[in-house]
N, C-alpha and C. Protein backbone atom coordinates (compact mmCIF):
# COMPACT_ATOMS: atom_id res chain seq x y z
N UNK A 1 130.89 152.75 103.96
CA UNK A 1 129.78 151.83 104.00
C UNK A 1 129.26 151.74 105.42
N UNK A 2 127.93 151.93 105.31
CA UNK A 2 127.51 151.26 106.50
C UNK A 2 126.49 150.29 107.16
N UNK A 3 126.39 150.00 108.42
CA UNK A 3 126.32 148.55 109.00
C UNK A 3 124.82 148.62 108.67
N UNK A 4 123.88 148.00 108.22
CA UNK A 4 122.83 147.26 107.80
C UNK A 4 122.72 145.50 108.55
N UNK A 5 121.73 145.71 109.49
CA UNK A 5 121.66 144.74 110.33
C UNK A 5 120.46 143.54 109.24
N UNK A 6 120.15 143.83 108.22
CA UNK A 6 119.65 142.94 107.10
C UNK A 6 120.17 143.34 105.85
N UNK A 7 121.37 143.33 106.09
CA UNK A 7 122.06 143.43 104.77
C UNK A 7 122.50 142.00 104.11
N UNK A 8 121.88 141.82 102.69
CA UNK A 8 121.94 140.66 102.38
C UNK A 8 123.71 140.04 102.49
N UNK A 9 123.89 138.84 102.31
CA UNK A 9 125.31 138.49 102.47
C UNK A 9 126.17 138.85 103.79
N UNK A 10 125.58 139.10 105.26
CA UNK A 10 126.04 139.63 105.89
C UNK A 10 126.97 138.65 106.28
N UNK A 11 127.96 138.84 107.59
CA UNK A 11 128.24 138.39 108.77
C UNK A 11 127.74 137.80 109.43
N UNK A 12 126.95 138.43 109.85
CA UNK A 12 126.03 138.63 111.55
C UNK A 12 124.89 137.26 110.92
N UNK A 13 124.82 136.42 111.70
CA UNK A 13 123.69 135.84 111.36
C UNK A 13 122.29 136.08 111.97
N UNK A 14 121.67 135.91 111.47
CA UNK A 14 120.11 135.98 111.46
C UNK A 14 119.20 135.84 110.43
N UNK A 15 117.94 136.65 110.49
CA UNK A 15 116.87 136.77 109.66
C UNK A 15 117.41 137.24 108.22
N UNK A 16 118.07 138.29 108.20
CA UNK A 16 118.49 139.19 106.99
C UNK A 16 119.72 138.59 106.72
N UNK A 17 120.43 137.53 106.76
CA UNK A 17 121.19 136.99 106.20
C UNK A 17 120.69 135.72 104.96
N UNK A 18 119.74 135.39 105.21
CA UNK A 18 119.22 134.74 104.17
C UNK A 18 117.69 135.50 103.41
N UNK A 19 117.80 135.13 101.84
CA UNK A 19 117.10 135.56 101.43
C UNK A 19 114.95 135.34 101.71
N UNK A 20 114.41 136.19 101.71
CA UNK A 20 113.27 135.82 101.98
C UNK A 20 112.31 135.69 100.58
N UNK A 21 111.43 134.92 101.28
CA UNK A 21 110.43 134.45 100.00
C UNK A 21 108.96 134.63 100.38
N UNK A 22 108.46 135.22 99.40
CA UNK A 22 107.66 135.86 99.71
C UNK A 22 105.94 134.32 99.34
N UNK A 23 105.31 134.08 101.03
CA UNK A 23 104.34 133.42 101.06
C UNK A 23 103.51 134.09 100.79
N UNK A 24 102.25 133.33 100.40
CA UNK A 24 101.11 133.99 100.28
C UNK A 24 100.43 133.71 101.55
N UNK A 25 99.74 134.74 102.14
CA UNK A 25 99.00 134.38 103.36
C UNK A 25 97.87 133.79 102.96
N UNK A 26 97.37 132.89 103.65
CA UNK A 26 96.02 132.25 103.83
C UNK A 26 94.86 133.02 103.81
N UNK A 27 93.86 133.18 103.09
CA UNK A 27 92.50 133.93 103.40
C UNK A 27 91.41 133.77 104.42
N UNK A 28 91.30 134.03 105.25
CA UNK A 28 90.07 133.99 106.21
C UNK A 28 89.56 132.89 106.15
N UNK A 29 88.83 132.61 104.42
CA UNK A 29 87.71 131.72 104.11
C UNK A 29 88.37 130.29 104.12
N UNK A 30 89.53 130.44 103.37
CA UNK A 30 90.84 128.94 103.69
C UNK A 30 90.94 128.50 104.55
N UNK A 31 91.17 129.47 105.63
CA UNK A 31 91.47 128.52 107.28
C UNK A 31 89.70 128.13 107.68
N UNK A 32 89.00 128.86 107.73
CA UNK A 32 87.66 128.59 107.76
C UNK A 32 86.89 126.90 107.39
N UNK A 33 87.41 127.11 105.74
CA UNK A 33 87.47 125.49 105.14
C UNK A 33 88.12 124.06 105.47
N UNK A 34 89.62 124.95 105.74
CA UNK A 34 90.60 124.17 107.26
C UNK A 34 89.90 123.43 107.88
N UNK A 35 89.29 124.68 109.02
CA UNK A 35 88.95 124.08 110.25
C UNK A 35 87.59 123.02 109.45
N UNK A 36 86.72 123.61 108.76
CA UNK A 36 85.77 122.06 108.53
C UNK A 36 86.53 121.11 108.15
N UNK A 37 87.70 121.05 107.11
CA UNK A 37 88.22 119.54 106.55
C UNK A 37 88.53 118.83 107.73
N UNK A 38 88.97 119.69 108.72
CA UNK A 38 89.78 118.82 110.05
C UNK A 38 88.27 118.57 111.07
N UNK A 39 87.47 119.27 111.35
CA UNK A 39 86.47 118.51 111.70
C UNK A 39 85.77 117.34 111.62
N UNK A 40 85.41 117.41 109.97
CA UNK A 40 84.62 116.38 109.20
C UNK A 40 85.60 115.15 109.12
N UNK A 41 87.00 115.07 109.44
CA UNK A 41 88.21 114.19 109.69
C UNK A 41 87.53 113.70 110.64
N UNK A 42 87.86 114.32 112.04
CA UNK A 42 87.66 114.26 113.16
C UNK A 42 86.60 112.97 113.12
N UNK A 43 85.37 113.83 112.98
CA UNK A 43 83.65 112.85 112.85
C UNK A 43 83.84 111.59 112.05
N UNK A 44 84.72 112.26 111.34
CA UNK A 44 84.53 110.52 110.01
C UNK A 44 85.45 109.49 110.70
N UNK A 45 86.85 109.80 111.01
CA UNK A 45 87.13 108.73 111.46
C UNK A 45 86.68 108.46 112.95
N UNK A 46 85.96 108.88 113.84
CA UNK A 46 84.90 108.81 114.81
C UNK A 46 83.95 108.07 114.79
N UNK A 47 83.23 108.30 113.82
CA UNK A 47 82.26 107.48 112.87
C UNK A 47 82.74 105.77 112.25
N UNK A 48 84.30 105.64 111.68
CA UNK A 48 84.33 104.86 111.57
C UNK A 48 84.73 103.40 112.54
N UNK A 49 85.23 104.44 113.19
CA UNK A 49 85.60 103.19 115.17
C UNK A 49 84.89 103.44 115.29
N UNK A 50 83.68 104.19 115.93
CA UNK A 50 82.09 103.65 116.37
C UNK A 50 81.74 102.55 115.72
N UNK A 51 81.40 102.09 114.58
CA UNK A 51 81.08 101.19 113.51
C UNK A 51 81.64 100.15 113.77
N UNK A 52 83.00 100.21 113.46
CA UNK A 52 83.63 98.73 113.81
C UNK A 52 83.32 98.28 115.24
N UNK A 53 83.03 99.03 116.44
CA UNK A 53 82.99 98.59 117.87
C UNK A 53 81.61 98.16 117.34
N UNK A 54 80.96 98.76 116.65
CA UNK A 54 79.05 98.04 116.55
C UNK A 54 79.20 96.64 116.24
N UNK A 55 79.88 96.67 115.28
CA UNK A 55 80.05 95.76 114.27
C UNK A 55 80.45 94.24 115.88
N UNK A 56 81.86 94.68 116.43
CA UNK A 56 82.27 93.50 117.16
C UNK A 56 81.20 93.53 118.22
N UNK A 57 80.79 94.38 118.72
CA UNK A 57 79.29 93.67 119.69
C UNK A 57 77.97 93.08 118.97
N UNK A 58 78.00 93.47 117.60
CA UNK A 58 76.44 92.93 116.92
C UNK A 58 76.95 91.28 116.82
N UNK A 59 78.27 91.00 116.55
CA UNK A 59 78.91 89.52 116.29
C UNK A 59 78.80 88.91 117.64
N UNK A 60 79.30 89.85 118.94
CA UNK A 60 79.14 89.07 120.04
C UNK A 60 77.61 88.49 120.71
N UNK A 61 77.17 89.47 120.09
CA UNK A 61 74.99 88.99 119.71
C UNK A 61 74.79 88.39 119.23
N UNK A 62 75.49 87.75 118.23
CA UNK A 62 74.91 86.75 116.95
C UNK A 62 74.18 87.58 115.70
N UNK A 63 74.63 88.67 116.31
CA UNK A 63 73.62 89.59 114.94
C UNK A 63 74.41 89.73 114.14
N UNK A 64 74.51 88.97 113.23
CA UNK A 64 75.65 88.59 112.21
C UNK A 64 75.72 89.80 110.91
N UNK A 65 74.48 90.01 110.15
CA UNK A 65 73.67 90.69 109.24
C UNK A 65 74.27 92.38 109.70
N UNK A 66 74.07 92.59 110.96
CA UNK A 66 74.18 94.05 111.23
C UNK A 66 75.67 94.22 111.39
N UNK A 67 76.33 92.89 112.10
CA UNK A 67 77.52 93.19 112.20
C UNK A 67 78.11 93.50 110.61
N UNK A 68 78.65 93.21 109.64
CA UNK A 68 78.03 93.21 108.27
C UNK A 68 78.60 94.43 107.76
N UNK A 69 77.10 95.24 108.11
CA UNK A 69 76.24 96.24 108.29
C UNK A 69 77.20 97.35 108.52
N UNK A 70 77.78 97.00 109.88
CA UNK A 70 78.28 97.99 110.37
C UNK A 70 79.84 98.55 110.07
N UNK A 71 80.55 97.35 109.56
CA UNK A 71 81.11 97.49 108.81
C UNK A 71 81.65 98.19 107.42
N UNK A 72 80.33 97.71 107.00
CA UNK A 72 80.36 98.60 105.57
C UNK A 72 80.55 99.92 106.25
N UNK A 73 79.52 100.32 106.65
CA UNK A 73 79.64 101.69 107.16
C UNK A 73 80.79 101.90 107.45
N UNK A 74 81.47 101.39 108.04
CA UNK A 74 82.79 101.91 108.77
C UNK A 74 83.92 102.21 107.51
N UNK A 75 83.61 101.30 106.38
CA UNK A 75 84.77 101.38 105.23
C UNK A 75 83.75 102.80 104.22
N UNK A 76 82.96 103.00 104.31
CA UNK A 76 82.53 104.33 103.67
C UNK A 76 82.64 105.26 104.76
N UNK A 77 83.10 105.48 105.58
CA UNK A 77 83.34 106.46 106.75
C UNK A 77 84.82 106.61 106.57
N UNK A 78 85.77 105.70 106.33
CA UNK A 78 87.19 105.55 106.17
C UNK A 78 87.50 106.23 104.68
N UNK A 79 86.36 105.96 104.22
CA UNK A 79 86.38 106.13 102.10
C UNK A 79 86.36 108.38 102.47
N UNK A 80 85.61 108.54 103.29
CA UNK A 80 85.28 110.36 103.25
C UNK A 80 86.48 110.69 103.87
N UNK A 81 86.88 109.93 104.85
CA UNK A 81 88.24 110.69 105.63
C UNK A 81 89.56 110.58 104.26
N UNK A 82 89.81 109.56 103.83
CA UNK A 82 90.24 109.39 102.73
C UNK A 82 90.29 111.21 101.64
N UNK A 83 89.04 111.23 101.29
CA UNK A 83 88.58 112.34 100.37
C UNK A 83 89.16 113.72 100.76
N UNK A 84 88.98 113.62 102.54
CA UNK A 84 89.11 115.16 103.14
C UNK A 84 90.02 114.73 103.03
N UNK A 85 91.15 113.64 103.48
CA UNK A 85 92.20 114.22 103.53
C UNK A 85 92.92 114.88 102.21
N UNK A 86 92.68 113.91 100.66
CA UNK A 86 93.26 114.56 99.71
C UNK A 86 92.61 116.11 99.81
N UNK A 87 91.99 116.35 99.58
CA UNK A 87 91.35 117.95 100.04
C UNK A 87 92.23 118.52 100.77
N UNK A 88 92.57 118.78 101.63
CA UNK A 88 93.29 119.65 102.97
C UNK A 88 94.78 119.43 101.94
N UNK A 89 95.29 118.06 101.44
CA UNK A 89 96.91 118.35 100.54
C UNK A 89 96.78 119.17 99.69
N UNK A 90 95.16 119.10 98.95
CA UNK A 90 95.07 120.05 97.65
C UNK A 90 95.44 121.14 98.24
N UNK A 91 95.34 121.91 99.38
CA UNK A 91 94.91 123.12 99.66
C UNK A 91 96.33 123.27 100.62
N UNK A 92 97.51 122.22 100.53
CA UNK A 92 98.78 122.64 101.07
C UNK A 92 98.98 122.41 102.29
N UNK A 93 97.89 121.91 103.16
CA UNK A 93 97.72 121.17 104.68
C UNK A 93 97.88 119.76 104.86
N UNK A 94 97.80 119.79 105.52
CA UNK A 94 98.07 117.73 106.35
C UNK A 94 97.17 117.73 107.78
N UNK A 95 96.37 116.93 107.73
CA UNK A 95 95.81 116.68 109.05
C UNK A 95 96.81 116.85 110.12
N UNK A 96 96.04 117.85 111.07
CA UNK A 96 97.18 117.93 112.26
C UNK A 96 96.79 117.54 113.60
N UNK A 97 95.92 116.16 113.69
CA UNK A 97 95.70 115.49 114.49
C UNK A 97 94.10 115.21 114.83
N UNK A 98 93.72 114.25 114.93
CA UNK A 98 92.15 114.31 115.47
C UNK A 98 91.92 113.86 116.45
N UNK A 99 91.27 114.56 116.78
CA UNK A 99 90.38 114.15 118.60
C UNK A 99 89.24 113.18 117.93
N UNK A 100 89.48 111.77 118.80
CA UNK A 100 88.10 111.00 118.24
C UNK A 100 87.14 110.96 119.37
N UNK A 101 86.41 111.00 119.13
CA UNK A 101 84.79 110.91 120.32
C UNK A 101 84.74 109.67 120.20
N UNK A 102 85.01 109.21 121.62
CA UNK A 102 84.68 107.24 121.71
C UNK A 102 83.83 106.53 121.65
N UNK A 103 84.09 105.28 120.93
CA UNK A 103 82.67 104.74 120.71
C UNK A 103 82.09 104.26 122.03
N UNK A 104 80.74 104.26 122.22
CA UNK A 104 79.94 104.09 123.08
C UNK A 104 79.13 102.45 123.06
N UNK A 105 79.13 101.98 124.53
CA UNK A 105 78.38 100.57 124.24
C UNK A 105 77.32 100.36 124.10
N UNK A 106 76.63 99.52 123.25
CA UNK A 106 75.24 99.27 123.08
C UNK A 106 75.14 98.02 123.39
N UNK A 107 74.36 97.88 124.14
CA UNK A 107 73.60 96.59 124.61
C UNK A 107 72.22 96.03 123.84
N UNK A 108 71.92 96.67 122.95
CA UNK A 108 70.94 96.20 121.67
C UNK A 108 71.34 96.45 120.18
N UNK A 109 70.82 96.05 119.23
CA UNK A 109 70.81 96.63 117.83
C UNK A 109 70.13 97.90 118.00
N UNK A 110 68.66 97.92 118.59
CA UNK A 110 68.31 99.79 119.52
C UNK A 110 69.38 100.45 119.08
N UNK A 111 70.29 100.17 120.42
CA UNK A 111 70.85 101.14 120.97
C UNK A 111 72.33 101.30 120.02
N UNK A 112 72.52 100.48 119.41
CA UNK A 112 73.50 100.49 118.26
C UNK A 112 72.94 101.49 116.90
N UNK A 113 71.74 101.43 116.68
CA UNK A 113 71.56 102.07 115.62
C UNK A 113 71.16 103.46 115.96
N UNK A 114 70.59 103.32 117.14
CA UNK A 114 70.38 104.96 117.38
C UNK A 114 71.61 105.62 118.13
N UNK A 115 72.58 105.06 118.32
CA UNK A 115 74.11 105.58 118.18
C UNK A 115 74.72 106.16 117.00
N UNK A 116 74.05 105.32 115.92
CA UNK A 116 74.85 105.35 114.67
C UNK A 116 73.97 106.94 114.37
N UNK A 117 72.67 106.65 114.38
CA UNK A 117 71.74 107.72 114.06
C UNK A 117 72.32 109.05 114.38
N UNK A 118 72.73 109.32 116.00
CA UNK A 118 72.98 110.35 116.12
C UNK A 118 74.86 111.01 115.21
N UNK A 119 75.28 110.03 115.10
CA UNK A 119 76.63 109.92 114.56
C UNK A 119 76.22 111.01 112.83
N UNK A 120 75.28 110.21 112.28
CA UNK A 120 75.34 110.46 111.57
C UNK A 120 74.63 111.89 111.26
N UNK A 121 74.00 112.34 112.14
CA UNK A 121 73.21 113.62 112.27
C UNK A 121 74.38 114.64 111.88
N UNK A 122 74.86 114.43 113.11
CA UNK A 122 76.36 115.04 113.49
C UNK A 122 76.98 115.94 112.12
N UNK A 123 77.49 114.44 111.51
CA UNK A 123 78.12 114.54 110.16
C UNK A 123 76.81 115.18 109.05
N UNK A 124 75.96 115.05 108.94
CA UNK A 124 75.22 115.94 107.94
C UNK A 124 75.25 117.92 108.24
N UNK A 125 74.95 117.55 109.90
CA UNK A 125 74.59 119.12 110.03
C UNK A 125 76.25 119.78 109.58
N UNK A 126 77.01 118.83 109.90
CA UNK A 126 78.41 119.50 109.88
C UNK A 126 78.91 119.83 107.80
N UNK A 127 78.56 119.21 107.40
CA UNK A 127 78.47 118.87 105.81
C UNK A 127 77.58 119.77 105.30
N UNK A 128 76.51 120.12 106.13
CA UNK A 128 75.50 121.20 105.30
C UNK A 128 76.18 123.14 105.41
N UNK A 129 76.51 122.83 107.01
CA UNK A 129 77.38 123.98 107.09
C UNK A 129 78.00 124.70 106.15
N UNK A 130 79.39 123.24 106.32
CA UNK A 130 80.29 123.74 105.28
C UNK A 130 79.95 124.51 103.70
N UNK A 131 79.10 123.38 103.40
CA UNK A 131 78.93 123.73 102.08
C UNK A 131 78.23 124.90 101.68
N UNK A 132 77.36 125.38 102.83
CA UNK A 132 76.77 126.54 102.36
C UNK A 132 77.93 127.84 102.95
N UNK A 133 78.63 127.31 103.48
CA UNK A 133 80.15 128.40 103.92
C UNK A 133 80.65 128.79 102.48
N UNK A 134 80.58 127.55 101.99
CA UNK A 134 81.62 127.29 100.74
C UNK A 134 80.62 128.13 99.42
N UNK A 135 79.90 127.71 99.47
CA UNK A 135 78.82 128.83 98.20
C UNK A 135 78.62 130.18 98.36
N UNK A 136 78.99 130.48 99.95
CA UNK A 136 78.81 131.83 100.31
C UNK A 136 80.32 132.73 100.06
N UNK A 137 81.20 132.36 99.83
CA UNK A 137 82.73 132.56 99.45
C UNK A 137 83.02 132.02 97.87
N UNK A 138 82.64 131.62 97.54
CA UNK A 138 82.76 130.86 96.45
C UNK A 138 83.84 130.14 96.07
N UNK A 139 83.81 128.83 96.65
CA UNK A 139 84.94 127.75 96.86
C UNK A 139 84.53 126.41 96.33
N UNK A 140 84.08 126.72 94.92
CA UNK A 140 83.57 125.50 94.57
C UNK A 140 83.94 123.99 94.37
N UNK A 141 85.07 123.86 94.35
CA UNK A 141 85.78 122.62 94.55
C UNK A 141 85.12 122.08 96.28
N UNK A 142 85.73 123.15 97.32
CA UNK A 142 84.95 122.47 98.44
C UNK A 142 83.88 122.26 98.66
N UNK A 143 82.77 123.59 97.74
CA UNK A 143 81.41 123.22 98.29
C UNK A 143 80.83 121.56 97.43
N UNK A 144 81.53 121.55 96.31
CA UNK A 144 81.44 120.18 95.96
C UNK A 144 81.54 118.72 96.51
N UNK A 145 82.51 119.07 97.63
CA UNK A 145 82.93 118.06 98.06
C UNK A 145 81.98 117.75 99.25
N UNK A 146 81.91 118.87 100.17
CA UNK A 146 80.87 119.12 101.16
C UNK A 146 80.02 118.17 100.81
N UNK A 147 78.88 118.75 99.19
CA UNK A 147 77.91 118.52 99.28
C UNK A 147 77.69 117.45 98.94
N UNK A 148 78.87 116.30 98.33
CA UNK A 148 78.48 115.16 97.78
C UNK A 148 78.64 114.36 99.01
N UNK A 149 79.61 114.92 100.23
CA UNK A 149 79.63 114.16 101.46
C UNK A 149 78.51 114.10 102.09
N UNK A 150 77.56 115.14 102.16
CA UNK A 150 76.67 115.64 102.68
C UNK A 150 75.46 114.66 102.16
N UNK A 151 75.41 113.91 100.84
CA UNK A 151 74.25 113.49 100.29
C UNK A 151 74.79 112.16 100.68
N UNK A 152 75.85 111.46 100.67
CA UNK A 152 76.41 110.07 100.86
C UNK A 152 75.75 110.05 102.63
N UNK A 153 75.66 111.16 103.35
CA UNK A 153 75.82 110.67 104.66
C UNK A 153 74.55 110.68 105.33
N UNK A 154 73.40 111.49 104.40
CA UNK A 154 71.80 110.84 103.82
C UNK A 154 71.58 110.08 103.75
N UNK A 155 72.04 109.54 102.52
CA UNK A 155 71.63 107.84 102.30
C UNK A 155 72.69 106.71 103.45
N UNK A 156 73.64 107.26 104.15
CA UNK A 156 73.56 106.44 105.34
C UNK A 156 72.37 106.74 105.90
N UNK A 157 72.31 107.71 106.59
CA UNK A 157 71.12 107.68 108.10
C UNK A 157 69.81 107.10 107.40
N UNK A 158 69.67 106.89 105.98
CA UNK A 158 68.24 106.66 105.55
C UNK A 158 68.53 104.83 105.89
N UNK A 159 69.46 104.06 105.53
CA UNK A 159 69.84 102.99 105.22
C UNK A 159 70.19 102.46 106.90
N UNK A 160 70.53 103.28 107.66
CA UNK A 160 71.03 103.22 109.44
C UNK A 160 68.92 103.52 109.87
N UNK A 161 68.40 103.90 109.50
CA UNK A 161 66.65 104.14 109.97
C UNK A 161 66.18 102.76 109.58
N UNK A 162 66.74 102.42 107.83
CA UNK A 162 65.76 101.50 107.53
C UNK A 162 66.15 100.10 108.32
N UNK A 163 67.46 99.69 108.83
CA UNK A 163 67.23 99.10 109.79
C UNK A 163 66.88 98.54 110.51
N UNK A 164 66.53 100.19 111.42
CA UNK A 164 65.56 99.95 112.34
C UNK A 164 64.30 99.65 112.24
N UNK A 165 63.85 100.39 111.54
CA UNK A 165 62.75 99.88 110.94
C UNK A 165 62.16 98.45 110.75
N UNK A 166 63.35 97.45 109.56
CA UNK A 166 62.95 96.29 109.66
C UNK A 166 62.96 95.64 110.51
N UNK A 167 63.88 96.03 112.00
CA UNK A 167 64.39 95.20 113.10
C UNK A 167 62.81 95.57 114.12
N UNK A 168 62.27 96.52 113.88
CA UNK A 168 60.89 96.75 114.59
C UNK A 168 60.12 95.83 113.95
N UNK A 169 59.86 95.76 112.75
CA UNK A 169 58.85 95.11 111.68
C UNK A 169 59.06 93.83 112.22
N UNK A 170 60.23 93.32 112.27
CA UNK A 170 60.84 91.74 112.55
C UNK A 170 60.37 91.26 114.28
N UNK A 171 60.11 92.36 114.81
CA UNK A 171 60.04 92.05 115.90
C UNK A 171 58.57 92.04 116.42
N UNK A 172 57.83 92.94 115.83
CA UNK A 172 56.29 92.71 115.66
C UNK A 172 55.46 91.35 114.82
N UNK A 173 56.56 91.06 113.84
CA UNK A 173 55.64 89.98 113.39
C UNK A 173 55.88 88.89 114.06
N UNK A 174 57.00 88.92 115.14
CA UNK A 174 57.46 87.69 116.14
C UNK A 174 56.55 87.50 117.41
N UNK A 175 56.17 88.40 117.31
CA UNK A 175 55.46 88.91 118.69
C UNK A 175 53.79 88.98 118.78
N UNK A 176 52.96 88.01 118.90
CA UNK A 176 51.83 88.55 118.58
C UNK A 176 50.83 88.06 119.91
N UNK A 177 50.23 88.81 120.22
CA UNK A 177 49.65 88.84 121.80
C UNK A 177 49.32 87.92 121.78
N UNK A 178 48.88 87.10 122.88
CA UNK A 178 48.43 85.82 123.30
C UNK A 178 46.59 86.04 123.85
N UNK A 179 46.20 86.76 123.11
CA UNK A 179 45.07 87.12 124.43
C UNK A 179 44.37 88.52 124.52
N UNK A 180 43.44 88.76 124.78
CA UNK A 180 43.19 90.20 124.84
C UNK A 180 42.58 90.02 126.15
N UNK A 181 41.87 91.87 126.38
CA UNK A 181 41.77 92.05 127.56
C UNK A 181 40.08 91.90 127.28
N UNK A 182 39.40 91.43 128.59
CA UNK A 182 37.96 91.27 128.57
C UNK A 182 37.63 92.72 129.54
């Protein structure tokens, strides 16, 4: 007989002393989907501490309504990270850490909502990506998910505009010149 340095049942310990099992490797398009679930992590819970910091300066304003506001947002921002994460278990992963982008101070409802605005840009362009990644591979469970994140985070920025909007409207009908020019 002779010496076989992966001979099952050996001596010698190492690699070839225990039996191997055969993984399936990951496909290109999987880690690809990866890296968006852990992104869109990233942004969402980013998104949702931005929100809550809005939220405790709109209260320290008295802007009670937006504080509110911002809130909600923050628990439907918590509700998608939620989603990706079951996603990434479906697919045999675990979040492996997120870098959060810090929330930033606003010294107006302004500057609070057009914080949120760009937040939420962010998260669409990143959601449209994916999903057309995902139709182009054909991964329909994710491009599903993508795209229903993708339409939820629409009707934020439409609902984060209208806002502003009324907070302009509110502020024009408060405001009305004293006077014109001769």
């Amino acid at each position: 007989m002779r010496y076989q340095p992966r001979m099952q049942g050996s001596v010698m310990p190492g690699a070839g002393s225990y039996p191997r099992f055969e993984t399936p490797e990951p496909s290109q398009s999987n880690a690809i989907i990866l890296g968006y679930l852990g992104r869109a992590l990233s942004l969402e819970f980013s998104a949702g501490q931005h929100y809550l910091a809005q939220a405790s300066l709109a209260k320290f304003r008295n802007e009670i309504s937006f504080a509110q506001g911002f809130v909600t947002l923050a628990n439907e921002e918590f509700q998608h990270a939620n989603l990706l994460t079951d996603r990434m278990v479906a697919q045999g992963a675990l979040p492996a850490g997120s870098v959060l982008n810090p929330a930033t101070p606003a010294n107006s409802i302004v500057e609070a909502l057009r914080s949120c605005e760009a937040r939420e840009l962010a998260l669409i362009q990143l959601y449209d990506e994916a999903a057309q990644f995902c139709a182009n591979v054909g991964a329909l469970e994710d491009q599903a998910l993508f795209s229903r994140l993708f339409e939820e985070e629409q009707t934020q920025l439409m609902r984060v505009n209208g806002w502003l909007a009324e907070y302009y409207q509110s502020m024009n009908a408060h405001h009305y010149p004293k006077g014109g020019f001769v």
